[in-house]
ModelCIF file with pLDDT and N, C-alpha, C, O atoms, coordinates in Angstrom:
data_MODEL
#
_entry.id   MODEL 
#
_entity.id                         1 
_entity.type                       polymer 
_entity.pdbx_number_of_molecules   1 
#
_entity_poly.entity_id                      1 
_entity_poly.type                           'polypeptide(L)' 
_entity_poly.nstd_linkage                   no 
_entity_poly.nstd_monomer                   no 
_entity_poly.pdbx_seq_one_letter_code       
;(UNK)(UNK)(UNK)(UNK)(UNK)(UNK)(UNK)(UNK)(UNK)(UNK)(UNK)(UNK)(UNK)(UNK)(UNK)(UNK)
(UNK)(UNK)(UNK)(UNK)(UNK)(UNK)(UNK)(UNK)(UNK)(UNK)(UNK)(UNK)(UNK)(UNK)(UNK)(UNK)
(UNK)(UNK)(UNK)(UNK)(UNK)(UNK)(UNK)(UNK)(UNK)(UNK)(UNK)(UNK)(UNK)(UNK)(UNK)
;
_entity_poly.pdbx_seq_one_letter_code_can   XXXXXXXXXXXXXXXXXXXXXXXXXXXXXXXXXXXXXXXXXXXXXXX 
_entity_poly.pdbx_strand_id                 A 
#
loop_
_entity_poly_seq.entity_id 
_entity_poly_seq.num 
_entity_poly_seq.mon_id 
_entity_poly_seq.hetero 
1 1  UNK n 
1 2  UNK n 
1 3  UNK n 
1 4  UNK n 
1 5  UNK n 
1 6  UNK n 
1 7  UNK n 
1 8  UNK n 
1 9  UNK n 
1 10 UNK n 
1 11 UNK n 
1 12 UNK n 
1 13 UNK n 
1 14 UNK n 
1 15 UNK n 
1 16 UNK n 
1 17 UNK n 
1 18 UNK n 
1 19 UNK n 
1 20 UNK n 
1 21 UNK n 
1 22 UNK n 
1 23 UNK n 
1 24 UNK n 
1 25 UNK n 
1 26 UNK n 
1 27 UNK n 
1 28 UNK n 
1 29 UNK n 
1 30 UNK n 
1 31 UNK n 
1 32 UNK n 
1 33 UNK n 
1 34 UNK n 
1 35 UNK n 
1 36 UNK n 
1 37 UNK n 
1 38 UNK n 
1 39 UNK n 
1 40 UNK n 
1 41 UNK n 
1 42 UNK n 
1 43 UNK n 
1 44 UNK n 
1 45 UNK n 
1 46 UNK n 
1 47 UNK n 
#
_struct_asym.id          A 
_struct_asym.entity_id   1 
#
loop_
_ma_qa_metric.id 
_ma_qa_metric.mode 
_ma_qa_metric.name 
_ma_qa_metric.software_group_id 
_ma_qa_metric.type 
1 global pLDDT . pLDDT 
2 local  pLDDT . pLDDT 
#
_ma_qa_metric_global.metric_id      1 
_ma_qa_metric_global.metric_value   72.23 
_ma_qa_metric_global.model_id       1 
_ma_qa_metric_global.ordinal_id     1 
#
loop_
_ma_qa_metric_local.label_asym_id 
_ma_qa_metric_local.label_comp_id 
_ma_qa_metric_local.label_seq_id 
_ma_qa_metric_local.metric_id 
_ma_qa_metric_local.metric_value 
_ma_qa_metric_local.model_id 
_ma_qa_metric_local.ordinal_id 
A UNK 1  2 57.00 1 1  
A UNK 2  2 56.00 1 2  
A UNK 3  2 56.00 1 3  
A UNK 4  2 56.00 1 4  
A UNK 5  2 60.00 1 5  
A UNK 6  2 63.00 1 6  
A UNK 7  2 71.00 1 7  
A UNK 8  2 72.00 1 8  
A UNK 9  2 70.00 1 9  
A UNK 10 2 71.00 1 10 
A UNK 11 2 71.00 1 11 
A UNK 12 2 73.00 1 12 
A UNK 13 2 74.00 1 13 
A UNK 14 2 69.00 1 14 
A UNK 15 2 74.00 1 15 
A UNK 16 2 79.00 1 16 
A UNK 17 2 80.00 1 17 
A UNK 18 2 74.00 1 18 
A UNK 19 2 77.00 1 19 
A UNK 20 2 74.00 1 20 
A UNK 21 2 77.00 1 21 
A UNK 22 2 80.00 1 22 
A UNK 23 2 73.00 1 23 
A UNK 24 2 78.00 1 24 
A UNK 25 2 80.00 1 25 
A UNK 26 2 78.00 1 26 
A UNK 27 2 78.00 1 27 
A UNK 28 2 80.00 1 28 
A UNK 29 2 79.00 1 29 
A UNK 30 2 78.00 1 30 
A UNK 31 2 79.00 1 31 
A UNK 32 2 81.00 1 32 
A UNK 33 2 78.00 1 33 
A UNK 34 2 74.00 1 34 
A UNK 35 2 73.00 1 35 
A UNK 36 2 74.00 1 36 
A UNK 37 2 78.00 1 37 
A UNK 38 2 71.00 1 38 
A UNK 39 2 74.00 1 39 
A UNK 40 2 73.00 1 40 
A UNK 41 2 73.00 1 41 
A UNK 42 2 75.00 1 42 
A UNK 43 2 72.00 1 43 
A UNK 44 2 67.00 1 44 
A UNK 45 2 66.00 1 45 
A UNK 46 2 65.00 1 46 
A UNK 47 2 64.00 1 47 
#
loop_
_atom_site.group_PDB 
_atom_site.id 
_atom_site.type_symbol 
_atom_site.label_atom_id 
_atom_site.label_alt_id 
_atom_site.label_comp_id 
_atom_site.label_asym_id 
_atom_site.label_entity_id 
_atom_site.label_seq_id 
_atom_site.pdbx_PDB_ins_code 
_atom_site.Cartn_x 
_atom_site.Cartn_y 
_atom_site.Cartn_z 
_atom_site.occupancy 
_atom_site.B_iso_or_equiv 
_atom_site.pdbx_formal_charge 
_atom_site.auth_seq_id 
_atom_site.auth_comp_id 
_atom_site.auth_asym_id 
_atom_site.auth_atom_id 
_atom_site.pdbx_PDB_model_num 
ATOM 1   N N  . UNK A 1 1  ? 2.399   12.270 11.132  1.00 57.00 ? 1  UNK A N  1 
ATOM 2   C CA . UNK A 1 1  ? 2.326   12.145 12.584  1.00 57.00 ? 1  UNK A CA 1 
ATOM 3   C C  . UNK A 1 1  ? 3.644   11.601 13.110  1.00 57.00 ? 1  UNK A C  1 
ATOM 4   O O  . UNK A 1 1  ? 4.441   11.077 12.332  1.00 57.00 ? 1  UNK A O  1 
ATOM 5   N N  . UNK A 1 2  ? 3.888   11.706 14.365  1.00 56.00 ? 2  UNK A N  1 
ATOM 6   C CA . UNK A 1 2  ? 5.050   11.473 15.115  1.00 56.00 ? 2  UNK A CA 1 
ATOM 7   C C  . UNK A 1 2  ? 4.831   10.481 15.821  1.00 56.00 ? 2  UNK A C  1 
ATOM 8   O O  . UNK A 1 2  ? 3.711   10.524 16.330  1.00 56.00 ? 2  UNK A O  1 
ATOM 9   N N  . UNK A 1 3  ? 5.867   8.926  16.268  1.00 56.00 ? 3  UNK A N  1 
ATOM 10  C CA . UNK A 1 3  ? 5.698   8.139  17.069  1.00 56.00 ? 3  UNK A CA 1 
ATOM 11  C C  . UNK A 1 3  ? 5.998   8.567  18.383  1.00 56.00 ? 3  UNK A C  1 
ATOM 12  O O  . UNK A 1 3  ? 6.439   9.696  18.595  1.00 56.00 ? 3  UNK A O  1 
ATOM 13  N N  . UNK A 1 4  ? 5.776   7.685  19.339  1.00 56.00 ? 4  UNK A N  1 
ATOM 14  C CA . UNK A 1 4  ? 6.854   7.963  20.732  1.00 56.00 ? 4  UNK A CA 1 
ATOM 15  C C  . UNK A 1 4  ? 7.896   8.208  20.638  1.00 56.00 ? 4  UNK A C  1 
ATOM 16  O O  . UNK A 1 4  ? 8.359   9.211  21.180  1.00 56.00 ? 4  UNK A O  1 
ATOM 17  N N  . UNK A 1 5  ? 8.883   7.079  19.661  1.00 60.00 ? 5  UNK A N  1 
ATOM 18  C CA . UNK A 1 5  ? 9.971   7.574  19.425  1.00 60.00 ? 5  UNK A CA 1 
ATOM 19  C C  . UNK A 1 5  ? 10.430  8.978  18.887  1.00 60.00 ? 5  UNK A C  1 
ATOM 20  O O  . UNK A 1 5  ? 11.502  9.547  19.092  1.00 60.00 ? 5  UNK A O  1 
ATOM 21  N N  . UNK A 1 6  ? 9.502   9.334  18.254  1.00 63.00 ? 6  UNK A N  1 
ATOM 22  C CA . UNK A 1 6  ? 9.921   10.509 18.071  1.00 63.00 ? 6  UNK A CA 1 
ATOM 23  C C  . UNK A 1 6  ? 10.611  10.577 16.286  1.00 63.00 ? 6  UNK A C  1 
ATOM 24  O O  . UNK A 1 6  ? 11.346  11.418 15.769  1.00 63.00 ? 6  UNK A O  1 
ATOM 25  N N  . UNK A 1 7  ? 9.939   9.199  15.665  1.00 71.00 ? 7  UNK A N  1 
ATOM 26  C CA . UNK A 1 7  ? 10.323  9.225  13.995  1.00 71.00 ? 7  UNK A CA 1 
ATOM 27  C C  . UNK A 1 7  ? 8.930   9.404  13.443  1.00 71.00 ? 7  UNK A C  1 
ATOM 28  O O  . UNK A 1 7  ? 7.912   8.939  13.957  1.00 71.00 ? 7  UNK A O  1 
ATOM 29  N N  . UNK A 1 8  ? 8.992   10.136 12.330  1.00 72.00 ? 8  UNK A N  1 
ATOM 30  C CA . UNK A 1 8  ? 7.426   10.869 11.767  1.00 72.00 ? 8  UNK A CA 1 
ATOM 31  C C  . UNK A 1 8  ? 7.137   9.246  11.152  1.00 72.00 ? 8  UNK A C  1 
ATOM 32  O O  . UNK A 1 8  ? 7.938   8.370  10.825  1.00 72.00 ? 8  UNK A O  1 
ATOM 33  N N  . UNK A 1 9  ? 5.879   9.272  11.156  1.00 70.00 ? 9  UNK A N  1 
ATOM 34  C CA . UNK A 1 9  ? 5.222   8.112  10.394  1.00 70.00 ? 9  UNK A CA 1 
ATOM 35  C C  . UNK A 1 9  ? 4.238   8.975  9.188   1.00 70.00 ? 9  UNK A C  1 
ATOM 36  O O  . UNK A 1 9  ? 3.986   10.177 9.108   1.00 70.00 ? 9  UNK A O  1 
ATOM 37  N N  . UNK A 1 10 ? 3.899   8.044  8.486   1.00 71.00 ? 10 UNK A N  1 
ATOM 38  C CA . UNK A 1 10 ? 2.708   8.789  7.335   1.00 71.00 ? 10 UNK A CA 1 
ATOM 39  C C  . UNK A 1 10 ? 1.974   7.658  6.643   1.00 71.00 ? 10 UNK A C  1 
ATOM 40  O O  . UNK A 1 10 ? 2.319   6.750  5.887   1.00 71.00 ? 10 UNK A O  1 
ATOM 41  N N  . UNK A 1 11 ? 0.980   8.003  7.116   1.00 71.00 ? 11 UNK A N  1 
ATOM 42  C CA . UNK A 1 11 ? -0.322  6.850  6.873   1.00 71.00 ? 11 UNK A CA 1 
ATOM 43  C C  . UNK A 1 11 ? -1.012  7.510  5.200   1.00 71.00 ? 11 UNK A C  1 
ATOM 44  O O  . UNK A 1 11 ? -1.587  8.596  5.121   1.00 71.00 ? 11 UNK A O  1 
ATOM 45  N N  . UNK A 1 12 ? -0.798  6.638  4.088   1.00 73.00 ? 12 UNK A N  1 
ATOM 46  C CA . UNK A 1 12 ? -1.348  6.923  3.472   1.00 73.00 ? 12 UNK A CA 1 
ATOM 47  C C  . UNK A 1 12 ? -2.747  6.000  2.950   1.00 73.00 ? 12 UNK A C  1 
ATOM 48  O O  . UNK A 1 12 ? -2.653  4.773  2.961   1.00 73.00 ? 12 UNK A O  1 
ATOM 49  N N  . UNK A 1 13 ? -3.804  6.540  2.580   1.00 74.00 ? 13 UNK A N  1 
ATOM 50  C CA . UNK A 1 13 ? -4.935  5.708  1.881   1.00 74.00 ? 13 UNK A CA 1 
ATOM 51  C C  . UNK A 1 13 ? -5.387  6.176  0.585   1.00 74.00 ? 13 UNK A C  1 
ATOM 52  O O  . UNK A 1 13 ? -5.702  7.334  0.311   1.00 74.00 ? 13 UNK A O  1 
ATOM 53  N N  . UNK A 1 14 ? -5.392  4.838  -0.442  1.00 69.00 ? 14 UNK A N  1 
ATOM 54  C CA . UNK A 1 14 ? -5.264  5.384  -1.537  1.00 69.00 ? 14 UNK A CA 1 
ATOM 55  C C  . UNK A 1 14 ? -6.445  4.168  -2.203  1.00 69.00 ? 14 UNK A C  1 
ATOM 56  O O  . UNK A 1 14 ? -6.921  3.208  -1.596  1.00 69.00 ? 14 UNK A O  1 
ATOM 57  N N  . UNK A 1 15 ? -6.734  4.638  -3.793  1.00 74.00 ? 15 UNK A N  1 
ATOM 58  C CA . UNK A 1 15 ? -7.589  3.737  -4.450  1.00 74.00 ? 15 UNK A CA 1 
ATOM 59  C C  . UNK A 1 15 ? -6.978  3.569  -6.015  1.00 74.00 ? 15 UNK A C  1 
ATOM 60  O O  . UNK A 1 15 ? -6.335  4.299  -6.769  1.00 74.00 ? 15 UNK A O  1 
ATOM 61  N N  . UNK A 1 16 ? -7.492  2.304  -6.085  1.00 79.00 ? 16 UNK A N  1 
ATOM 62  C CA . UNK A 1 16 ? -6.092  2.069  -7.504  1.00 79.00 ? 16 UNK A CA 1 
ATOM 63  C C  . UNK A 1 16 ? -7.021  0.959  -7.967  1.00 79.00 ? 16 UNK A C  1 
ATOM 64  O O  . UNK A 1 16 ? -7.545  0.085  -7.276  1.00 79.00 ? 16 UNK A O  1 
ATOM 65  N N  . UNK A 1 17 ? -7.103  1.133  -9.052  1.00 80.00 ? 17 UNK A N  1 
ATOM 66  C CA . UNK A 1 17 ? -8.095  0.904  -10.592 1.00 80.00 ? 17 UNK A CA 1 
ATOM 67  C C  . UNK A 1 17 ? -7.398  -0.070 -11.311 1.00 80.00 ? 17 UNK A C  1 
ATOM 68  O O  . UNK A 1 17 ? -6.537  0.630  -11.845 1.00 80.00 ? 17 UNK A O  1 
ATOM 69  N N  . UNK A 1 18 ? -7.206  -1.131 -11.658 1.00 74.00 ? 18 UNK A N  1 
ATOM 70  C CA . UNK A 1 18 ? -6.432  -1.489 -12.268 1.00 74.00 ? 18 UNK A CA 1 
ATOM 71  C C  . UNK A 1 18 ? -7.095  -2.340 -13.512 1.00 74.00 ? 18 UNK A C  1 
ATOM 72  O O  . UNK A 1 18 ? -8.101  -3.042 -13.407 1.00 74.00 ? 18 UNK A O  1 
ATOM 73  N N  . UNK A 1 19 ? -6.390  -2.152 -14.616 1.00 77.00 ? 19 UNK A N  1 
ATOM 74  C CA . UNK A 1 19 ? -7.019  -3.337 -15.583 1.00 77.00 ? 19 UNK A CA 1 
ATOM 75  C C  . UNK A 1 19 ? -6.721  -4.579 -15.422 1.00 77.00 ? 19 UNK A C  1 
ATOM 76  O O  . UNK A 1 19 ? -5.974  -4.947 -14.516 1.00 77.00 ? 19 UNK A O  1 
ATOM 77  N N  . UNK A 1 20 ? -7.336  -5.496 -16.393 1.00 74.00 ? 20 UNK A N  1 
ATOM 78  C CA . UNK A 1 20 ? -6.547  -6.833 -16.122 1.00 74.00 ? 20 UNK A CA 1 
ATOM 79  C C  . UNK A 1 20 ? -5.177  -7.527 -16.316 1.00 74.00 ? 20 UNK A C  1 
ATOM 80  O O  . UNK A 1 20 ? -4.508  -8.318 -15.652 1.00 74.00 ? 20 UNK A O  1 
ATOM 81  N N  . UNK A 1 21 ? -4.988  -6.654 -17.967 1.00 77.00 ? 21 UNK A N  1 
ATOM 82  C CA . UNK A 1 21 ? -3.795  -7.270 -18.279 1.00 77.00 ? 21 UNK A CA 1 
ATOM 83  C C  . UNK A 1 21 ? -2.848  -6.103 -17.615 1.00 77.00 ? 21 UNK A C  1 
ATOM 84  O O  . UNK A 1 21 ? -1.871  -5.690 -18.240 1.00 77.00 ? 21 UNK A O  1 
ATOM 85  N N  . UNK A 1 22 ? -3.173  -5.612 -16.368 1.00 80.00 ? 22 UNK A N  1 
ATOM 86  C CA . UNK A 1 22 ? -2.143  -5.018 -15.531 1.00 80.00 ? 22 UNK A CA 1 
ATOM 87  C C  . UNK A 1 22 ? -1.950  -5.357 -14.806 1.00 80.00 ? 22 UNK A C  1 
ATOM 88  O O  . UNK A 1 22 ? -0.860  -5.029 -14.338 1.00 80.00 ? 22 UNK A O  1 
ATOM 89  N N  . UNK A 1 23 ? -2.869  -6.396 -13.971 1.00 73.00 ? 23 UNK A N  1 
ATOM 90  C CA . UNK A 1 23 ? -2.693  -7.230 -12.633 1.00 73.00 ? 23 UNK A CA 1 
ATOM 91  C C  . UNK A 1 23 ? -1.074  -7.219 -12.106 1.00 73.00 ? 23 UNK A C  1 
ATOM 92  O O  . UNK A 1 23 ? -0.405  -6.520 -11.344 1.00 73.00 ? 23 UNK A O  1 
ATOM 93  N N  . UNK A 1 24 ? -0.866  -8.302 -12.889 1.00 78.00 ? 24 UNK A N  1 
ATOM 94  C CA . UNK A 1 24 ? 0.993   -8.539 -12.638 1.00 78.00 ? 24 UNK A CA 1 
ATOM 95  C C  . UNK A 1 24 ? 1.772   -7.570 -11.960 1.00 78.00 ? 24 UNK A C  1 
ATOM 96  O O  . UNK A 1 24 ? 2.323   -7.576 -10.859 1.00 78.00 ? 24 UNK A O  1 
ATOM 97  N N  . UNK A 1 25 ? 1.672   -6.549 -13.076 1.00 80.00 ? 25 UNK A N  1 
ATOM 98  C CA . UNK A 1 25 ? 2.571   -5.642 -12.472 1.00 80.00 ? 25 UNK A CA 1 
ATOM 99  C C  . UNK A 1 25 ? 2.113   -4.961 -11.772 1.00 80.00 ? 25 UNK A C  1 
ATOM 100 O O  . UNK A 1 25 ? 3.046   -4.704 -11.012 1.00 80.00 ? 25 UNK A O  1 
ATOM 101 N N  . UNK A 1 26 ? 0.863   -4.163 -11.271 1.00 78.00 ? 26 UNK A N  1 
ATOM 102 C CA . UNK A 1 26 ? 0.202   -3.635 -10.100 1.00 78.00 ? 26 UNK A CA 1 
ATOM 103 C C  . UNK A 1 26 ? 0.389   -4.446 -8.912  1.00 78.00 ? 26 UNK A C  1 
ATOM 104 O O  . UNK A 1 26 ? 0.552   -3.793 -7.881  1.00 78.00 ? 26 UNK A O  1 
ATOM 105 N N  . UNK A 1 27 ? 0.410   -6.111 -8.765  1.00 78.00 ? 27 UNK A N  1 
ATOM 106 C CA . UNK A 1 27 ? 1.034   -6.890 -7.802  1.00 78.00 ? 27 UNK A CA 1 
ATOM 107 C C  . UNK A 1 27 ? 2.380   -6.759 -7.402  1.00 78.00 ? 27 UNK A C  1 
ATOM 108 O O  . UNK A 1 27 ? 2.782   -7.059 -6.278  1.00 78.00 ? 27 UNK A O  1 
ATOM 109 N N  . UNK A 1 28 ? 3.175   -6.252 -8.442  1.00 80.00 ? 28 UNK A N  1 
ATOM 110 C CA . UNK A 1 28 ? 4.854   -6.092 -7.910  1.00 80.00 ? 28 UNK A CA 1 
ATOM 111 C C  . UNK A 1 28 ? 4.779   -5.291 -7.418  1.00 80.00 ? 28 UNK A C  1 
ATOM 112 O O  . UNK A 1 28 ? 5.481   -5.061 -6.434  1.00 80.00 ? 28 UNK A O  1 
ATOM 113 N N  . UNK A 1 29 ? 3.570   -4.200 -8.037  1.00 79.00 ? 29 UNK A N  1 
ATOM 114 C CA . UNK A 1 29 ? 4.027   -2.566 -7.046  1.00 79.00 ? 29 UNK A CA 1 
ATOM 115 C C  . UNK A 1 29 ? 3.928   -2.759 -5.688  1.00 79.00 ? 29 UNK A C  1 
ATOM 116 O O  . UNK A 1 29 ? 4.826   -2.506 -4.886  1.00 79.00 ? 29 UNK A O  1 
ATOM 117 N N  . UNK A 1 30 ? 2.344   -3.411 -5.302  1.00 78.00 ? 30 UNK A N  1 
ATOM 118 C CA . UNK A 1 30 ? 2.205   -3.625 -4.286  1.00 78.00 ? 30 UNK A CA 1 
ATOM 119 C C  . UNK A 1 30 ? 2.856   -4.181 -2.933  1.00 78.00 ? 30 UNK A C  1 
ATOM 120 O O  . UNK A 1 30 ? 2.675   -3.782 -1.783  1.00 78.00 ? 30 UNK A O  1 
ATOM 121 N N  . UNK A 1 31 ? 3.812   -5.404 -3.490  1.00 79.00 ? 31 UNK A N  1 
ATOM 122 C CA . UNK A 1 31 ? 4.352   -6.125 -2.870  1.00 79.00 ? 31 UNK A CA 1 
ATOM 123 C C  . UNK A 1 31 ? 5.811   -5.015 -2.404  1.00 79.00 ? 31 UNK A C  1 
ATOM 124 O O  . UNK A 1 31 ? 6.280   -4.931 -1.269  1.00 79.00 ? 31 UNK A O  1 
ATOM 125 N N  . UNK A 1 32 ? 6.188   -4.428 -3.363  1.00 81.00 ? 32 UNK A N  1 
ATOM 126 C CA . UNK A 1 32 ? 7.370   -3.225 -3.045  1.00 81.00 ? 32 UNK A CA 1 
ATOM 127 C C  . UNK A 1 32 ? 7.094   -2.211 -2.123  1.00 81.00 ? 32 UNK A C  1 
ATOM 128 O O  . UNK A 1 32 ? 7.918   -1.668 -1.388  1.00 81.00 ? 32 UNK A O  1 
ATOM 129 N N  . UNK A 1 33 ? 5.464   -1.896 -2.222  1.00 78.00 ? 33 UNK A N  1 
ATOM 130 C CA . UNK A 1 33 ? 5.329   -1.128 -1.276  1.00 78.00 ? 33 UNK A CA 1 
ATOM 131 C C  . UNK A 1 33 ? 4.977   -2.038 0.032   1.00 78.00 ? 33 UNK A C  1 
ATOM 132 O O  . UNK A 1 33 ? 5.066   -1.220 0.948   1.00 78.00 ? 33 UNK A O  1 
ATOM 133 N N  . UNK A 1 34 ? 4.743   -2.875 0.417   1.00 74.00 ? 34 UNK A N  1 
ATOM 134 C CA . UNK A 1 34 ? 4.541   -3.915 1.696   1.00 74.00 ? 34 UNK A CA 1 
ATOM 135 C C  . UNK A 1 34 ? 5.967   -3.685 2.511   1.00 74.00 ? 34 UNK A C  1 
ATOM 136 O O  . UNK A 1 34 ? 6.081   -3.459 3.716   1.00 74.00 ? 34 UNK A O  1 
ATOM 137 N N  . UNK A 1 35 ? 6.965   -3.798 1.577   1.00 73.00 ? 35 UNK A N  1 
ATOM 138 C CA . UNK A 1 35 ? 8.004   -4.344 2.087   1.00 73.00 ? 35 UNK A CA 1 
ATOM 139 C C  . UNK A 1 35 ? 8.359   -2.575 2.622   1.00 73.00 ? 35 UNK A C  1 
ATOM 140 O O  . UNK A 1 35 ? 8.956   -2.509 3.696   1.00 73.00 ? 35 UNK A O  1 
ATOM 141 N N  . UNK A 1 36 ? 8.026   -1.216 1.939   1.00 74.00 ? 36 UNK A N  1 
ATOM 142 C CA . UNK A 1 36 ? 8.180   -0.127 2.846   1.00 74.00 ? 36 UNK A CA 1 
ATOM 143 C C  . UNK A 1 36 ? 7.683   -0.067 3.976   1.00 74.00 ? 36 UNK A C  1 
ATOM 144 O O  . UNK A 1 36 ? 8.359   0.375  4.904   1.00 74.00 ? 36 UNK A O  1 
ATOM 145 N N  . UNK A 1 37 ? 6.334   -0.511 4.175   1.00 78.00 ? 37 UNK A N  1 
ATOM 146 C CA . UNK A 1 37 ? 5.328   -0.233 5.305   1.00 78.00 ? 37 UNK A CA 1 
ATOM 147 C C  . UNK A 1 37 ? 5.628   -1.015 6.491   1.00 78.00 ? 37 UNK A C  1 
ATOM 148 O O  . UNK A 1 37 ? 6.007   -2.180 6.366   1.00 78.00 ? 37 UNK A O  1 
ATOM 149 N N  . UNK A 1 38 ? 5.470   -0.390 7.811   1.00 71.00 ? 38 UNK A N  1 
ATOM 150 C CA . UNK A 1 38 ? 5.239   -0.967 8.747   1.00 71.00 ? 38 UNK A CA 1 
ATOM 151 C C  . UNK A 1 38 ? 4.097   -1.451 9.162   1.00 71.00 ? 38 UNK A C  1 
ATOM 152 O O  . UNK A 1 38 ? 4.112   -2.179 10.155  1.00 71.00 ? 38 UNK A O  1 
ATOM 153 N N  . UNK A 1 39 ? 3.078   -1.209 8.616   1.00 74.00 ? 39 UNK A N  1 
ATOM 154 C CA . UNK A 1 39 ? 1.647   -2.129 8.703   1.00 74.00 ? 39 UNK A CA 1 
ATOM 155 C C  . UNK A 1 39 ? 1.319   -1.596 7.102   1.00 74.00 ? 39 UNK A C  1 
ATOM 156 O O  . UNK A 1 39 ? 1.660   -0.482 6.705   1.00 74.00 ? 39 UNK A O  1 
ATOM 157 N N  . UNK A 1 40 ? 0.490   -2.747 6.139   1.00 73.00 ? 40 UNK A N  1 
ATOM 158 C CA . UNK A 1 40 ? -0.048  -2.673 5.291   1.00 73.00 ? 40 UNK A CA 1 
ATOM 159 C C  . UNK A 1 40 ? -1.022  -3.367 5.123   1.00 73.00 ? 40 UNK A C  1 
ATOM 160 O O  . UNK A 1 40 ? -0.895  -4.507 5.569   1.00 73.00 ? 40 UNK A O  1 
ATOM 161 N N  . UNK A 1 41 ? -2.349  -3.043 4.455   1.00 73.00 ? 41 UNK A N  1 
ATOM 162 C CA . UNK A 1 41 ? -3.881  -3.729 4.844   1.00 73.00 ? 41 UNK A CA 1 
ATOM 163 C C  . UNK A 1 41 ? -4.568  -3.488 3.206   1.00 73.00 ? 41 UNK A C  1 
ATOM 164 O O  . UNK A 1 41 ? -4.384  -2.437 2.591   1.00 73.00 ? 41 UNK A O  1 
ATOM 165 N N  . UNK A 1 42 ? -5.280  -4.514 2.712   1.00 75.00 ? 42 UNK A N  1 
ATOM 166 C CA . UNK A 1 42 ? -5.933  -4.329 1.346   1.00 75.00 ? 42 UNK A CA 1 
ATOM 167 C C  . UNK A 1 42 ? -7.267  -4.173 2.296   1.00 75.00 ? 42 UNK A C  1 
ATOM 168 O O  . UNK A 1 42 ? -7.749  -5.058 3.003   1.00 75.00 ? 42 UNK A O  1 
ATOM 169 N N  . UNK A 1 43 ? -7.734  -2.848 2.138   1.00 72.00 ? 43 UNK A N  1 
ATOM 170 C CA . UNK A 1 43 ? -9.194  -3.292 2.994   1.00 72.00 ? 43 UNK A CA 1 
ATOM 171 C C  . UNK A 1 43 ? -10.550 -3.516 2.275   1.00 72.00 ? 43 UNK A C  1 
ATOM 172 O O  . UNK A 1 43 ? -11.621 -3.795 2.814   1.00 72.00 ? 43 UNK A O  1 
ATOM 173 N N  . UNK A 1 44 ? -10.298 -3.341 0.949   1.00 67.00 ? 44 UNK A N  1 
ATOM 174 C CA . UNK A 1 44 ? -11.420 -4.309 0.296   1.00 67.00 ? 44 UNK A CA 1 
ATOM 175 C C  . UNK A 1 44 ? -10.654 -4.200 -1.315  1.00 67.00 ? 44 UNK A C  1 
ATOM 176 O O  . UNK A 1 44 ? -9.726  -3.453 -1.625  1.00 67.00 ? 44 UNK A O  1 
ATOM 177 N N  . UNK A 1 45 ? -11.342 -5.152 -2.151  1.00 66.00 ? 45 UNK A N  1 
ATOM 178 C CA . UNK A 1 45 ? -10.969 -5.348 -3.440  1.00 66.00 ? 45 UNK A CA 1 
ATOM 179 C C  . UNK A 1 45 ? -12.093 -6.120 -4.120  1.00 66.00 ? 45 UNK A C  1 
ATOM 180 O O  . UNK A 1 45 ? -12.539 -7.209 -3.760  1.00 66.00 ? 45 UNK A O  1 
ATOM 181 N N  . UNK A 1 46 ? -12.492 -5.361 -5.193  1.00 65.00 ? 46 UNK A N  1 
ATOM 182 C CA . UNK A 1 46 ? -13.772 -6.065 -5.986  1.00 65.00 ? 46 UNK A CA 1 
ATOM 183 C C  . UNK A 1 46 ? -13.227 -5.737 -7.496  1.00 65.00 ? 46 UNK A C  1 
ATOM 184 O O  . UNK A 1 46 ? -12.176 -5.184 -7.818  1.00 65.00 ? 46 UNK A O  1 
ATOM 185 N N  . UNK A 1 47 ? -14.378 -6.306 -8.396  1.00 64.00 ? 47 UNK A N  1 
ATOM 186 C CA . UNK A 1 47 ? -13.882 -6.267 -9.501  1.00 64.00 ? 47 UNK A CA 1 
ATOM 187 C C  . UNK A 1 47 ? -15.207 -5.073 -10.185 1.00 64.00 ? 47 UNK A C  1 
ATOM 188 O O  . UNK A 1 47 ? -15.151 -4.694 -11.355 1.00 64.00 ? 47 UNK A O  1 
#
């Protein structure tokens, strides 16, 4: 989609599985992708 401005945006929603002894590094990913996004939201997380 396109803003006002007129720069494309792209909303993605995704689901991601993670084991435990992957936590860590599934947290770095995350945090790398925060820092792309102009809004970023965990909208639920269970185990």
């Amino acid at each position: 989609q396109k803003t006002r401005s007129g720069e494309r945006t792209l909303a993605i929603t995704f689901r991601c599985v993670v084991k435990e002894h992957n936590f860590e590094e599934a947290n770095a990913k995350l945090n790398i992708l925060k820092k792309a996004c102009e809004d970023f939201e965990i909208i639920k997380q269970e185990e």
